[in-house]
Structures are given as structure tokens and as C-alpha cells.
C-alpha atoms as a PDB file:
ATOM      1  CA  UNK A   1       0.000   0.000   0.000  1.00  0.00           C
ATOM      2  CA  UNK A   2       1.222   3.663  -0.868  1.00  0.00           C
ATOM      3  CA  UNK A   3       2.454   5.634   2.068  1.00  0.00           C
ATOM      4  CA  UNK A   4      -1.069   7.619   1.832  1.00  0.00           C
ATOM      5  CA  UNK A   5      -3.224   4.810   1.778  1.00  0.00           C
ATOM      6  CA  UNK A   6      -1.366   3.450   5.022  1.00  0.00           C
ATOM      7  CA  UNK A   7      -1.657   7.087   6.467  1.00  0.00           C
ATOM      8  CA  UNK A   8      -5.467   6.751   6.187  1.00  0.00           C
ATOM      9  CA  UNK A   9      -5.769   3.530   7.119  1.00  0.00           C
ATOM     10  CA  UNK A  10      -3.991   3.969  10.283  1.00  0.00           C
ATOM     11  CA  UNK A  11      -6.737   6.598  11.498  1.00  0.00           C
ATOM     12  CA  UNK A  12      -9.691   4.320  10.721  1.00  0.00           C
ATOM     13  CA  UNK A  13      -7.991   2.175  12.710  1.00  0.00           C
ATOM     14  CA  UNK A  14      -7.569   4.164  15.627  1.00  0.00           C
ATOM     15  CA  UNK A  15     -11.292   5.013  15.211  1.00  0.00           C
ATOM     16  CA  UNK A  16     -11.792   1.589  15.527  1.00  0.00           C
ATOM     17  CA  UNK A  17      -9.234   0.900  18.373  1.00  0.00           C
ATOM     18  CA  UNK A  18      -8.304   3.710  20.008  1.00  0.00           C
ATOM     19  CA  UNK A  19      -5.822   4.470  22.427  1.00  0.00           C
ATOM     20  CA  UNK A  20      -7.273   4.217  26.624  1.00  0.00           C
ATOM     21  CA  UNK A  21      -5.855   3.704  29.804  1.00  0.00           C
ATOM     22  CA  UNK A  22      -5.572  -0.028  29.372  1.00  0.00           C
ATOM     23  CA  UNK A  23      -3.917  -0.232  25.936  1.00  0.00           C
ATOM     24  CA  UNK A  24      -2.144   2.132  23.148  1.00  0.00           C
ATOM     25  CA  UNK A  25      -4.234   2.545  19.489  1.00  0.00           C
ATOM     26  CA  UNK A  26      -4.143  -0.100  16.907  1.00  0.00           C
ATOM     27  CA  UNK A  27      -1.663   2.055  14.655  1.00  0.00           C
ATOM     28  CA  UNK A  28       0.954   2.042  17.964  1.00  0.00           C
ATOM     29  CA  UNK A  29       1.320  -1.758  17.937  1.00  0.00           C
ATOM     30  CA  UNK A  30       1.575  -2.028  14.373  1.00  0.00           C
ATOM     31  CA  UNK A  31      -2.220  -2.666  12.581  1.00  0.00           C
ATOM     32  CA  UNK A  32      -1.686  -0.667   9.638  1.00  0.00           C
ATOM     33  CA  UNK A  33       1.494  -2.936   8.451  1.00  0.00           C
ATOM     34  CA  UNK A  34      -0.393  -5.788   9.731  1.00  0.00           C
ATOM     35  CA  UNK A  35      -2.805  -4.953   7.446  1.00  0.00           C
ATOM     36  CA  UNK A  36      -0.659  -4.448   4.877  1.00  0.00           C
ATOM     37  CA  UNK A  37       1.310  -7.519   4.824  1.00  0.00           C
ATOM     38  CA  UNK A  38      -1.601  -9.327   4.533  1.00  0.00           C
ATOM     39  CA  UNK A  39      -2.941  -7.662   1.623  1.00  0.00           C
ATOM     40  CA  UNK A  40       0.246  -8.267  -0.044  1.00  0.00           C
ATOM     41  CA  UNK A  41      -0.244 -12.098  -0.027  1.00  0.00           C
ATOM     42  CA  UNK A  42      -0.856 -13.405  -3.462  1.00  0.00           C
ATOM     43  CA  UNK A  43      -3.737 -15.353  -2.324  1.00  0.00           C
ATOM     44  CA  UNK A  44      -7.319 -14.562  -3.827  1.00  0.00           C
ATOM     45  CA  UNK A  45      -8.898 -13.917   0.027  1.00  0.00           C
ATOM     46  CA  UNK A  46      -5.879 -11.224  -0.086  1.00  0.00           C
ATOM     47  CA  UNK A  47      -6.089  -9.956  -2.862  1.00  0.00           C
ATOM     48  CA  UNK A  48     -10.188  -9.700  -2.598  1.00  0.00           C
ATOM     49  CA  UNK A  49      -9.570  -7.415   0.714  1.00  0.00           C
ATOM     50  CA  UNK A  50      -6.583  -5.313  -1.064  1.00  0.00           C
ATOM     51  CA  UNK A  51      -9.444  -4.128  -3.843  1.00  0.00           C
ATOM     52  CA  UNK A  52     -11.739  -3.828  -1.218  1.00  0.00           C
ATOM     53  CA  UNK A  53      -9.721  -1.916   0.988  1.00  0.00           C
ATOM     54  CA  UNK A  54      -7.901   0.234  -1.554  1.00  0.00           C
ATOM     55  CA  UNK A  55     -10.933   1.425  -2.996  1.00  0.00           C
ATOM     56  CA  UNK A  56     -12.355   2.111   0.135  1.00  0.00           C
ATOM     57  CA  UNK A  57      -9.615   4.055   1.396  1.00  0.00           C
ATOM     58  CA  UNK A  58     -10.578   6.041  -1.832  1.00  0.00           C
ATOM     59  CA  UNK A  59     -14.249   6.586  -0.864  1.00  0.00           C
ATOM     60  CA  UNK A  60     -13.405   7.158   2.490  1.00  0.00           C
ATOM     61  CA  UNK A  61     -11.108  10.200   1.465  1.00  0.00           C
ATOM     62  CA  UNK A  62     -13.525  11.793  -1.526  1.00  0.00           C
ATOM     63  CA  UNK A  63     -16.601  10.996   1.669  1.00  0.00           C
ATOM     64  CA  UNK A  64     -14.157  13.183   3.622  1.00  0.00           C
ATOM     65  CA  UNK A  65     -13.495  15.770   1.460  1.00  0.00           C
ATOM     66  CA  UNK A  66     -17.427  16.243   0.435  1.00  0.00           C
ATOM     67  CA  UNK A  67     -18.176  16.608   3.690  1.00  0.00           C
ATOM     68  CA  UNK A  68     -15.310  18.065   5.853  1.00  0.00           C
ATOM     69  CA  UNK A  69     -13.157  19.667   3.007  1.00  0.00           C
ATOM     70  CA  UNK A  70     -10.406  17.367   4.565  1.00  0.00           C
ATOM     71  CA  UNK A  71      -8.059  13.927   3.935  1.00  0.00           C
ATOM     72  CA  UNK A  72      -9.762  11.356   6.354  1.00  0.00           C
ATOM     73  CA  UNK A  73      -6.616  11.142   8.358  1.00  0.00           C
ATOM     74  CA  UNK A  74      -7.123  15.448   9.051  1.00  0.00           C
ATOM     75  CA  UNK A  75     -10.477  15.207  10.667  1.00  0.00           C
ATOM     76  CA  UNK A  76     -11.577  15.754  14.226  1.00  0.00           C
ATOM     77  CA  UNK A  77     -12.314  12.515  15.985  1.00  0.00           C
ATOM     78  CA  UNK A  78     -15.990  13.926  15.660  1.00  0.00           C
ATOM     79  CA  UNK A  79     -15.906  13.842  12.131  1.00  0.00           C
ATOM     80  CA  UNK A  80     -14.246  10.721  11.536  1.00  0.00           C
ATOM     81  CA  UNK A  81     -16.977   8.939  14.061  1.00  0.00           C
ATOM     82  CA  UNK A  82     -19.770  10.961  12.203  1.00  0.00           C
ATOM     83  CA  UNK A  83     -18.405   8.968   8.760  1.00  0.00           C
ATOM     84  CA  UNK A  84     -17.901   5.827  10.042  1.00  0.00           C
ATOM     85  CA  UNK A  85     -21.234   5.782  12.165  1.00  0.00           C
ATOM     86  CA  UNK A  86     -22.605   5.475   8.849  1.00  0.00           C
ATOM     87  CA  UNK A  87     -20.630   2.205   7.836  1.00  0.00           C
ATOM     88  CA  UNK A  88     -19.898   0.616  10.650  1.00  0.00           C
ATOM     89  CA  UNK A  89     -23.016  -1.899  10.356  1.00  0.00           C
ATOM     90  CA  UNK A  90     -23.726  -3.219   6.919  1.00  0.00           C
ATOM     91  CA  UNK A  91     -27.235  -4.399   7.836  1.00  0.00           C
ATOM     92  CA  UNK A  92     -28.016  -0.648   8.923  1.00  0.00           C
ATOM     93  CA  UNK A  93     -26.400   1.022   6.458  1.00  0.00           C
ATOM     94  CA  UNK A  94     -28.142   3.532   3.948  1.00  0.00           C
ATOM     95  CA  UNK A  95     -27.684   1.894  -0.167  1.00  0.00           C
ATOM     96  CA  UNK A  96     -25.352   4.488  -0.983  1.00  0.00           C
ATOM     97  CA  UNK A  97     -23.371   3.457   1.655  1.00  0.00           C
ATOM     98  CA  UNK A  98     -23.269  -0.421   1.610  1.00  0.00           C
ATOM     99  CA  UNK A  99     -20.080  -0.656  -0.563  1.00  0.00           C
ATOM    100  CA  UNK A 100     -18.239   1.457   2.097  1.00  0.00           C
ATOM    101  CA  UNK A 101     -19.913  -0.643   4.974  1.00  0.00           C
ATOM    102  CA  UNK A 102     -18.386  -3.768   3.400  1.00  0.00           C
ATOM    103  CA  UNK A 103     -15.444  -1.936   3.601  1.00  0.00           C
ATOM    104  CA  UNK A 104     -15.129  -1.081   7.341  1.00  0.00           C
ATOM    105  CA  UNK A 105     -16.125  -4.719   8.286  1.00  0.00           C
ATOM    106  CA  UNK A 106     -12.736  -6.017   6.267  1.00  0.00           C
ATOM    107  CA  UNK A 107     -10.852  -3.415   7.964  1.00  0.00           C
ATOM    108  CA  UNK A 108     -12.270  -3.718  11.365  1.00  0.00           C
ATOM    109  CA  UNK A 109     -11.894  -7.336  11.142  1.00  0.00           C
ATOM    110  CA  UNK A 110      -8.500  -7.056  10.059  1.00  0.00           C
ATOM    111  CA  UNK A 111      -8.027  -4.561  13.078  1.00  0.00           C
ATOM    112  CA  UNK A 112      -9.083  -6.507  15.892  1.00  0.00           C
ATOM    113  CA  UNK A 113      -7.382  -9.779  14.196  1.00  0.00           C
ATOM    114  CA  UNK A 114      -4.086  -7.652  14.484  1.00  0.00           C
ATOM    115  CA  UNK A 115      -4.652  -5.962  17.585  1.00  0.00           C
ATOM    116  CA  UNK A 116      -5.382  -8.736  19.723  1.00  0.00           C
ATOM    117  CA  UNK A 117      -2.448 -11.093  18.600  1.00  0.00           C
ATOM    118  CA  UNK A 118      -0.214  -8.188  19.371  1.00  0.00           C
ATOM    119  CA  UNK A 119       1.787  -8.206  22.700  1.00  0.00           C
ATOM    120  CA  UNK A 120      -0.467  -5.329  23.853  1.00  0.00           C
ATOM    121  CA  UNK A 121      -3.606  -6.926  22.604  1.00  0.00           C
ATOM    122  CA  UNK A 122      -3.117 -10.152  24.742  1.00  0.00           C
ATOM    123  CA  UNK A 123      -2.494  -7.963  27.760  1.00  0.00           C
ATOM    124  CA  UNK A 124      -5.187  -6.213  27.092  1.00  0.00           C
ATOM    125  CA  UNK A 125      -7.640  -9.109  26.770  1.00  0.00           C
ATOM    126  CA  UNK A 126      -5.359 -10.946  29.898  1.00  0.00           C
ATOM    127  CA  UNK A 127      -5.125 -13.857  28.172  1.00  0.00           C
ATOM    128  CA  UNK A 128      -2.148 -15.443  29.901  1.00  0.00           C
ATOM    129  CA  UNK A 129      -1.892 -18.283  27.117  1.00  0.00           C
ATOM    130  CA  UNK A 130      -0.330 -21.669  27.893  1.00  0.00           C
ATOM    131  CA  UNK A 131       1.317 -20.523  31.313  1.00  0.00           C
ATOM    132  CA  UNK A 132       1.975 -23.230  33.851  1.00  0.00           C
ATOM    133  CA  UNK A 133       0.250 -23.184  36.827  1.00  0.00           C
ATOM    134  CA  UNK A 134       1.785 -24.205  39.746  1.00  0.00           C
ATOM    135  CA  UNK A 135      -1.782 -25.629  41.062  1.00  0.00           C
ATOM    136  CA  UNK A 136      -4.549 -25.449  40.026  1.00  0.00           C
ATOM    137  CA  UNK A 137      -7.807 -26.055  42.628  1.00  0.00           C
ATOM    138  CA  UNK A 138     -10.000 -26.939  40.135  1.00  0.00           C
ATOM    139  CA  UNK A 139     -13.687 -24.610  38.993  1.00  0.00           C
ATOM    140  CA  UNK A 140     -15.255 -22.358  41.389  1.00  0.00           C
ATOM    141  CA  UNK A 141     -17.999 -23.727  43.875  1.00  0.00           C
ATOM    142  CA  UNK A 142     -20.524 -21.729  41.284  1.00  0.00           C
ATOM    143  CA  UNK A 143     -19.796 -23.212  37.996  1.00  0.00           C
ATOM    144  CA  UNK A 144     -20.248 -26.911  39.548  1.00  0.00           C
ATOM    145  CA  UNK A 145     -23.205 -25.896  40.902  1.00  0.00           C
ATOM    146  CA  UNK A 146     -24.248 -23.790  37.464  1.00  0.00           C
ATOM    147  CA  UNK A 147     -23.167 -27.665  35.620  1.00  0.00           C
ATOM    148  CA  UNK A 148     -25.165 -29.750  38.223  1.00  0.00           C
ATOM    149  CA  UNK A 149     -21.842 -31.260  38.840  1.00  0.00           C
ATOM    150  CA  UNK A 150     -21.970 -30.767  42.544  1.00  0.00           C
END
């Protein structure tokens, strides 16, 4: 992806993850070059999201522009949720903006996929992976009970 494209890439996904006290943004820990390593797999599932994604990235922009008289990546937060509350649900969205909506759910996808196998990402979810415990006292008095196992 051209340096552009990646530049407004990384703000949609910072709209989608941003930064909070728990975690940095998705652009901090890498999601944009995520992202674009896996659209430059010569796969069709690839290559299907690098059209997709690409010409999104387009739309987004010229939606940008028509509205805001700005590049998405120069918006307000405000603005930039005001766009993407129109595209962030496909089943919601208004026809002229399906295409786009399409669009966010690839990217978001591909944001959360990359986020959350990040360093910071497992932190953030605490997932503690395949740790060894050194005991382990078996489920809480609750869940037995919940499972009619006790």
C-alpha cells in the first residue's frame, strides 16, 4: 500500500481501536502494516480485501473531502466517528453506503485480528496463554453448581 493509503488507514484504525488507559491505538502496535502484509499475499482472500480496501480508502477520502473539506486522516475525531457511524453496520447502512460498509467490516476485522495477537492486545484481553500453573484447585464452587456437577 502507498504511504497515503497506510496514512489513512492507520486513522480508521484508531477510530476503531483507540488508544485508553488499558492499551495504546491499533496504529501504535503495528495494525496498519499488519494490514498491509496481509494484503500483499498473493492469495485470492488477499487480494479480494486489497481491492476492497484500496478502494475504500478512496471513498473514504472523496466521503471526507465532500463533507469536511479534509483527507480522512485530518479530521476531528468527531468527524471521523460521524463517517464511520454510517458504515460501521452493513445491515443498517443507507444503499449508498453499503459498498463502504463492506469496507469497514474487512478493515475492522482485520483490526481486531491484528490488535489482539499483538503483545499489547493479549495484555489487554489478559489472556495469559499456555502458562503453567503451579496448582490449580479446580472450577469455582458456582460453575459446579451452574453444571449440576456438585
Amino acid at each position: 500500500m502507498t504511504k497515503e493509503e497506510l496514512n489513512s488507514l492507520s486513522a480508521l484504525c484508531d477510530v476503531i481501536i483507540p488508544e485508553d488507559e488499558k492499551s495504546p491505538s491499533a496504529s501504535k502496535v503495528g495494525v496498519p502494516d499488519f494490514i498491509d502484509e496481509w494484503v500483499s499475499a498473493p492469495y485470492p482472500q488477499q487480494q479480494e480485501d486489497k481491492k476492497r480496501i484500496q478502494e475504500g480508502i478512496v471513498w473514504l477520502n472523496a466521503e471526507s473531502k465532500k463533507r469536511f473539506q479534509k483527507e480522512f486522516a485530518d479530521l476531528s475525531e468527531e468527524q471521523k466517528t460521524k463517517i464511520c457511524d454510517d458504515i460501521c453496520y452493513s445491515p443498517k447502512a443507507k444503499p449508498e453506503f453499503l459498498n463502504a460498509a463492506y469496507f469497514f467490516t474487512c478493515v475492522r476485522d482485520l483490526t481486531t485480528t491484528g490488535f489482539y495477537t499483538s503483545k499489547e492486545g493479549t495484555k489487554d484481553l489478559q489472556y495469559i496463554g499456555n502458562t503453567p500453573l503451579f496448582s490449580f484447585k479446580g472450577p469455582p464452587k458456582e460453575v459446579l453448581e451452574h453444571l449440576k456437577l456438585v
